[in-house]
Protein backbone atom coordinates (compact mmCIF):
# COMPACT_ATOMS: atom_id res chain seq x y z
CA UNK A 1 0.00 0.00 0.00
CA UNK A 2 1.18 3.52 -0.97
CA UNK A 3 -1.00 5.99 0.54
CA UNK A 4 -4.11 6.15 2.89
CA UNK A 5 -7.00 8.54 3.75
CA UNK A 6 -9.67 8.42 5.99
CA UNK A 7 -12.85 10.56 6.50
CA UNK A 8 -15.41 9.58 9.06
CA UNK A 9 -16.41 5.75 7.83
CA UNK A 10 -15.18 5.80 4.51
CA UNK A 11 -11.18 4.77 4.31
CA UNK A 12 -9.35 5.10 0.65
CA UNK A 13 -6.26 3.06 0.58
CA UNK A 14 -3.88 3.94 -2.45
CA UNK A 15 -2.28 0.68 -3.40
CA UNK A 16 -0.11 -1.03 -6.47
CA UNK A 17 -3.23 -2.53 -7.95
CA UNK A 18 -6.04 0.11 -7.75
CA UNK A 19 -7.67 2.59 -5.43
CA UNK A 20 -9.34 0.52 -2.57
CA UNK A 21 -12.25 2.15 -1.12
CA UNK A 22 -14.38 1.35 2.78
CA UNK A 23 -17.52 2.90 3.76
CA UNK A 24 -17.66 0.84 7.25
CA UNK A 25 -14.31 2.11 8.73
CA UNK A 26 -12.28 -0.49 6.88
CA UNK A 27 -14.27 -3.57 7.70
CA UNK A 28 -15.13 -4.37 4.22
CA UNK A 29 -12.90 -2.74 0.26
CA UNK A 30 -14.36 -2.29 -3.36
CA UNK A 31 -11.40 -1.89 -5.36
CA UNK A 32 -11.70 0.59 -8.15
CA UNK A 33 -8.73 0.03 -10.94
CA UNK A 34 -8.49 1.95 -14.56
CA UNK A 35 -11.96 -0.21 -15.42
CA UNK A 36 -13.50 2.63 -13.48
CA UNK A 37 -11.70 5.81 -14.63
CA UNK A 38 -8.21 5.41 -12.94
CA UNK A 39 -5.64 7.14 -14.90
CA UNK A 40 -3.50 3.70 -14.05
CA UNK A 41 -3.82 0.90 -11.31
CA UNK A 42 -0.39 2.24 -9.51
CA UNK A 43 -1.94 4.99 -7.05
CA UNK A 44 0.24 6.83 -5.31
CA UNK A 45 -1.77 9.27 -3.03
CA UNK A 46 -5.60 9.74 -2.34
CA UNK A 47 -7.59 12.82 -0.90
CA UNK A 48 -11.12 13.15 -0.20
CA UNK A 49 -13.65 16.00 0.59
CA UNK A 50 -17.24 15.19 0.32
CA UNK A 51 -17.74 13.13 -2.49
CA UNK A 52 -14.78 14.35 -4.18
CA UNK A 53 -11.82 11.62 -3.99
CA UNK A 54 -8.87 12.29 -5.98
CA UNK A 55 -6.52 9.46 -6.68
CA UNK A 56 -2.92 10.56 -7.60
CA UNK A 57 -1.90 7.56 -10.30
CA UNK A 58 1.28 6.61 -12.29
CA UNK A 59 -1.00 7.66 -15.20
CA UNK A 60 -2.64 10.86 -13.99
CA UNK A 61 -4.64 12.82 -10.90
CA UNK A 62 -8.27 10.40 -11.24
CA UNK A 63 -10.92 13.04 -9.98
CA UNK A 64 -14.51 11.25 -8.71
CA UNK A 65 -17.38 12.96 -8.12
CA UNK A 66 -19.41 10.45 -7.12
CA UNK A 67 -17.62 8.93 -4.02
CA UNK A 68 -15.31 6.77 -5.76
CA UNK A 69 -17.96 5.22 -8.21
CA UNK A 70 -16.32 6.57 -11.11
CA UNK A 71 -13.23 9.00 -12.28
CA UNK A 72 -12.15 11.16 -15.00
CA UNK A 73 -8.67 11.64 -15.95
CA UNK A 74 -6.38 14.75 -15.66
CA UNK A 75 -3.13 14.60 -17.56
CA UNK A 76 -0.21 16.62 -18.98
CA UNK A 77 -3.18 17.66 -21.39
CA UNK A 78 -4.45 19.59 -18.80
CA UNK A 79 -1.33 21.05 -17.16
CA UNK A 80 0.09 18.54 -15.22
CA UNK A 81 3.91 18.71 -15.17
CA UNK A 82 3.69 14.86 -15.65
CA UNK A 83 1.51 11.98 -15.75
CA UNK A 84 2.65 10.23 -12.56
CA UNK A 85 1.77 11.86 -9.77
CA UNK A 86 2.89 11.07 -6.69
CA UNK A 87 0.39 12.87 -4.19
CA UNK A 88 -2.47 15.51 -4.00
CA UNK A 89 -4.00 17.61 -1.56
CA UNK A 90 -6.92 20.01 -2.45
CA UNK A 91 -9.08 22.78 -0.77
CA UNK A 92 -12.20 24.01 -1.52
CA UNK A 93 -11.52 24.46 -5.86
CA UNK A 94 -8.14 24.65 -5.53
CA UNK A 95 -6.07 21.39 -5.99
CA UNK A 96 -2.44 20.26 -5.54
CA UNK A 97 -0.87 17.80 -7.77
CA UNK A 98 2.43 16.59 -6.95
CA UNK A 99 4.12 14.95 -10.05
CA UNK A 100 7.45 13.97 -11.60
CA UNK A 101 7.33 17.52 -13.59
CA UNK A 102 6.39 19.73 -10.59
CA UNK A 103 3.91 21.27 -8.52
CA UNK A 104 0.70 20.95 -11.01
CA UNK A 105 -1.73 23.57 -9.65
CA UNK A 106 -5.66 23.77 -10.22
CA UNK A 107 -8.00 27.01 -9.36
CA UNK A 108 -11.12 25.56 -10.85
CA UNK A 109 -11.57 22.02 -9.33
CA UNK A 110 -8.97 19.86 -10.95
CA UNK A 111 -10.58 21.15 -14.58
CA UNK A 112 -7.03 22.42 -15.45
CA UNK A 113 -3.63 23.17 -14.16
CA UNK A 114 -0.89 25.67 -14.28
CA UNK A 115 2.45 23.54 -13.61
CA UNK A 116 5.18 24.82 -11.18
CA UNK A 117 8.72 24.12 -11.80
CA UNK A 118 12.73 25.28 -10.67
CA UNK A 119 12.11 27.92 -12.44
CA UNK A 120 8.99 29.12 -9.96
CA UNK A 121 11.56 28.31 -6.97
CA UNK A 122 10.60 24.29 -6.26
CA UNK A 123 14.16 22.40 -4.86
CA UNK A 124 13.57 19.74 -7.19
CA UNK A 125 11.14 19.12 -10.19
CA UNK A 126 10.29 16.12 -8.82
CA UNK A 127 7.49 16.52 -6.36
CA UNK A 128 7.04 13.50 -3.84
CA UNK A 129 3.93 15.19 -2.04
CA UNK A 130 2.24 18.41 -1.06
CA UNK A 131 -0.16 20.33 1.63
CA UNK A 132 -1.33 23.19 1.85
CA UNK A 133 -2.43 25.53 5.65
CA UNK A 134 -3.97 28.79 4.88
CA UNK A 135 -1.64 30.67 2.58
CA UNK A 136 1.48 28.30 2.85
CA UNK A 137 2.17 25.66 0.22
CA UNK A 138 4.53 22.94 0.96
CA UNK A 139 6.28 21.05 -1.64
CA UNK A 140 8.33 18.12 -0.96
CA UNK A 141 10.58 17.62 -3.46
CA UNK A 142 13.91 15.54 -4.73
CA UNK A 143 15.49 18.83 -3.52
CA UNK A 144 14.36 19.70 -0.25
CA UNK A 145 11.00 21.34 1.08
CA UNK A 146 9.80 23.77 -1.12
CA UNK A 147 7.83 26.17 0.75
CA UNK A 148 5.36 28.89 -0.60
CA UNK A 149 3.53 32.06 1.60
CA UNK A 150 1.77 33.40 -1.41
CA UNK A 151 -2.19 34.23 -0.01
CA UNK A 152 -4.36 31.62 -2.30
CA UNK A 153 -7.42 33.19 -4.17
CA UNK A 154 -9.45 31.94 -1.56
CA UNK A 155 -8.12 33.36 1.14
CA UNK A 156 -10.98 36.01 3.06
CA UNK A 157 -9.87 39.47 4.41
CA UNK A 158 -11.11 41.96 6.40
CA UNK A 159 -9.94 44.17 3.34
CA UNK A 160 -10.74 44.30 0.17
CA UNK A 161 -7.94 42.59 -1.51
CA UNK A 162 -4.73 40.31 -0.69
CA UNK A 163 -1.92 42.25 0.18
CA UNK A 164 -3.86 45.37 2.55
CA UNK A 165 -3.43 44.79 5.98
CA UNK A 166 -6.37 42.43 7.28
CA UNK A 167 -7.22 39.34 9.16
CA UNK A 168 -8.13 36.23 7.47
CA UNK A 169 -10.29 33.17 8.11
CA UNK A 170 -11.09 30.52 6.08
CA UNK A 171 -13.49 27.18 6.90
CA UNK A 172 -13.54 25.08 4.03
CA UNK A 173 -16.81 24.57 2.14
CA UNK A 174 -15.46 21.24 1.02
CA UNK A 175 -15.77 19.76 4.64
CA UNK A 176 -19.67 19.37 4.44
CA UNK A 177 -20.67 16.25 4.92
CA UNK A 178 -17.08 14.87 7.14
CA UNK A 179 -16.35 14.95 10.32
CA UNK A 180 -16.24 18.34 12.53
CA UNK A 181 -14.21 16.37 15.26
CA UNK A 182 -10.49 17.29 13.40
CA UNK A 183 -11.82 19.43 11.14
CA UNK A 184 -9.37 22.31 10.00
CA UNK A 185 -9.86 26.05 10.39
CA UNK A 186 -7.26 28.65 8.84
CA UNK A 187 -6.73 31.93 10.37
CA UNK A 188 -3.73 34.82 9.87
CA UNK A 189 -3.01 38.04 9.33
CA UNK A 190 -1.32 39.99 7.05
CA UNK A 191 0.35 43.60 8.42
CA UNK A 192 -1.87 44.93 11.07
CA UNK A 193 -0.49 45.91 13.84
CA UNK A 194 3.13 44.18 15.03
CA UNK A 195 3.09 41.79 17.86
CA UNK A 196 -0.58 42.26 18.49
CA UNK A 197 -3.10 40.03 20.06
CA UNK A 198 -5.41 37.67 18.13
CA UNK A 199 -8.07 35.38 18.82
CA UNK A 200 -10.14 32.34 17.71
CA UNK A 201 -13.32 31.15 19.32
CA UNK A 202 -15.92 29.23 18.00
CA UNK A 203 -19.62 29.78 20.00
CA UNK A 204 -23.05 27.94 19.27
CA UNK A 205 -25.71 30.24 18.13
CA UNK A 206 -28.51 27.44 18.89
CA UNK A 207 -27.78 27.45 22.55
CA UNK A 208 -26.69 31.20 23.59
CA UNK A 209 -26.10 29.77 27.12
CA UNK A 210 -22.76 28.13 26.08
CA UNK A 211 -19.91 29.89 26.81
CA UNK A 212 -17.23 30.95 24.00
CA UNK A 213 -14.93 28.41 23.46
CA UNK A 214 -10.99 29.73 22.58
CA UNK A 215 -9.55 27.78 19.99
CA UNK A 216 -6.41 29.36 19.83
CA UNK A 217 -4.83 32.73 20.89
CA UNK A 218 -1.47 34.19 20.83
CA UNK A 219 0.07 37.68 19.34
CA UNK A 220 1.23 38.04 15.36
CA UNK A 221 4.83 38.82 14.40
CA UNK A 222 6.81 41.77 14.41
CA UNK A 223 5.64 41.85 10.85
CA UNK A 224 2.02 41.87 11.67
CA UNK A 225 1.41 38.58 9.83
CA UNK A 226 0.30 35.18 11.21
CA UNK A 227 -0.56 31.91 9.83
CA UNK A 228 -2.10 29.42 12.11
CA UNK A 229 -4.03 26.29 11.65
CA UNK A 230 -6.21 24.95 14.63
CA UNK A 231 -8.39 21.45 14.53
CA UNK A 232 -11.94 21.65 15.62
CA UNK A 233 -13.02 19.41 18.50
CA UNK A 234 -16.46 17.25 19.17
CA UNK A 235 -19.52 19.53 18.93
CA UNK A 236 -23.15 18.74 19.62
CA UNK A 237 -25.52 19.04 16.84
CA UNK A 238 -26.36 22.71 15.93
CA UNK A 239 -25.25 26.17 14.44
CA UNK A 240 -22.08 27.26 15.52
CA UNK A 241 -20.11 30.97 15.01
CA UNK A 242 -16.33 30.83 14.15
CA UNK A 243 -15.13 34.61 14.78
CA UNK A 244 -11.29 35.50 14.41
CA UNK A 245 -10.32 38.79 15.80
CA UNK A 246 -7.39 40.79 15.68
CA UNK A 247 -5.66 44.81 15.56
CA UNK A 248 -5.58 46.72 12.92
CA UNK A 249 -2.16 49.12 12.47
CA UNK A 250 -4.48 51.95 13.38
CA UNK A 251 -5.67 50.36 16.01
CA UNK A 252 -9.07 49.41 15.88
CA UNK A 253 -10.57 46.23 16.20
CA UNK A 254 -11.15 43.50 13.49
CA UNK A 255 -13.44 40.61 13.26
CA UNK A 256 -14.57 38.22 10.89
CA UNK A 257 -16.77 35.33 11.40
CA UNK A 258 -17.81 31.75 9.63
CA UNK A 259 -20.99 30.06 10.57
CA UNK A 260 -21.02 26.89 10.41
CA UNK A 261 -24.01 23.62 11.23
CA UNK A 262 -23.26 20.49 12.73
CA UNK A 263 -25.92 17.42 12.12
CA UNK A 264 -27.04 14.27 13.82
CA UNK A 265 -24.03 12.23 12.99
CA UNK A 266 -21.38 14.74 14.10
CA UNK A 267 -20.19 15.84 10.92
CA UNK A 268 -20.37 19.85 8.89
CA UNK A 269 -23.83 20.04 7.24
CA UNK A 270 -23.11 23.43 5.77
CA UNK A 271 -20.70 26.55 5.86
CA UNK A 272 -20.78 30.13 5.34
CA UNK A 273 -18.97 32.30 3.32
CA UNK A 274 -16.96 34.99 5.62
CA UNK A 275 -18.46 38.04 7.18
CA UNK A 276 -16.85 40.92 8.58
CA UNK A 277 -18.87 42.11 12.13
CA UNK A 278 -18.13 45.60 13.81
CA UNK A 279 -18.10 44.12 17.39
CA UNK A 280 -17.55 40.75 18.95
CA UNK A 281 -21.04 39.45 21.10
């Protein structure tokens, strides 16, 4: 076996002979080879969020949306640096391809990819795997770790654009439907004011009696900037506010909040886009 994933009950095991995939927490496999979409039977990686799985393969990234039922193909016809890639990592619409040509990067889904090489600053064009926290990319390479700090598309301010000073807070939409126990939040900052204090709480809006739980709370660099990434714990079924505050350079105060909805079985049923909020309640 190569590679393994697990969300909830469902378990993908990446293996020499096809992508094996659980739904009862490992119990029981249905393999799925290239009969089913696989770009080739050697699979190197998996990822899954939702019903997206994507199966890094010695003959392409295999995309599924259906679970694992079927894939499609991606190839060096649609940017990859290579056709064997070795891992993948994706959030929200943007995925991470890590192949023998480079860091193949997708901004609409896995639909197409702009490949990163030497030349972008990677140790090595071989890329073994890759993850991604907030605005940091990590590339590991023939070459060394290739680290990136550029702010992804998808990144929320309390600004209008990347690159103003702001906070920034991201819950990933493609979490629906997996667990919220683990679950990862993003949070940073971006030159507001140096060595300042910031926050992150999550409170449930069903039951205003709980008390504010803090995730996670420190002060940002002498830069101003911060890039943190905290796992949610167990939380009872319900509608929950994540807020992440912090201190503007001129002082005032900034917040921005996620809501998010946790159902029956313990796992996101839905999240919101970003919102900035004057005050914290």
């Amino acid at each position: 076996m190569l590679g393994v994933y697990a969300a909830g009950s469902a378990v993908y095991a990446a293996t020499f002979d096809g992508l094996s995939i659980s739904t009862n927490g490992g119990a029981t496999f249905t393999n799925k080879t290239t009969v089913d979409g696989l770009g080739n039977n050697v699979a190197h990686g998996v990822y899954a969020a939702g019903s997206t799985v994507y199966a890094a393969t010695d003959g392409g990234l295999s995309i599924s949306a259906d679970g694992g039922a079927t894939f499609a193909n991606k190839t060096t016809a649609d940017g990859l640096g290579n056709n064997v890639v070795r891992g993948v990592y994706a959030a929200g619409s943007t995925v991470y391809a890590a192949t023998n040509g480079g860091l193949s990067i997708s901004a609409d889904g896995g639909a197409t990819f702009a490949n990163k090489t030497t030349a972008d600053g990677l140790g090595n064009n071989v890329v073994r795997g890759v993850y991604a926290a907030g605005s940091t990319v990590h590339a590991a390479t023939n070459g060394g770790l290739s680290n990136s700090a550029d702010c992804p598309s998808s990144a929320t301010a309390s600004s209008a654009s990347s690159g103003t000073p702001g906070i920034f807070l991201a819950v990933n939409p493609a979490l629906v439907g997996t667990s919220v126990t683990g679950a990862p939040i993003y949070c940073g900052a971006e030159g507001i004011q140096p060595n300042s204090a910031y926050t992150l709480s999550v409170q449930s809006v069903t039951n205003s009696a709980l008390t504010r739980t803090v995730l996670d709370r420190g002060t940002v660099n002498s830069q101003g900037n911060l890039d943190e990434r905290v796992w949610l714990g167990a939380l009872n079924p319900g509608s929950y506010k994540i807020v992440m505050t912090g201190i503007h350079a001129s002082g005032s105060q900034l917040v921005l909040t996620n809501y998010i909805t946790v159902d029956a079985t313990g796992s996101i049923g839905s999240v919101s886009a970003e919102s900035q909020q004057p005050f914290l309640n």
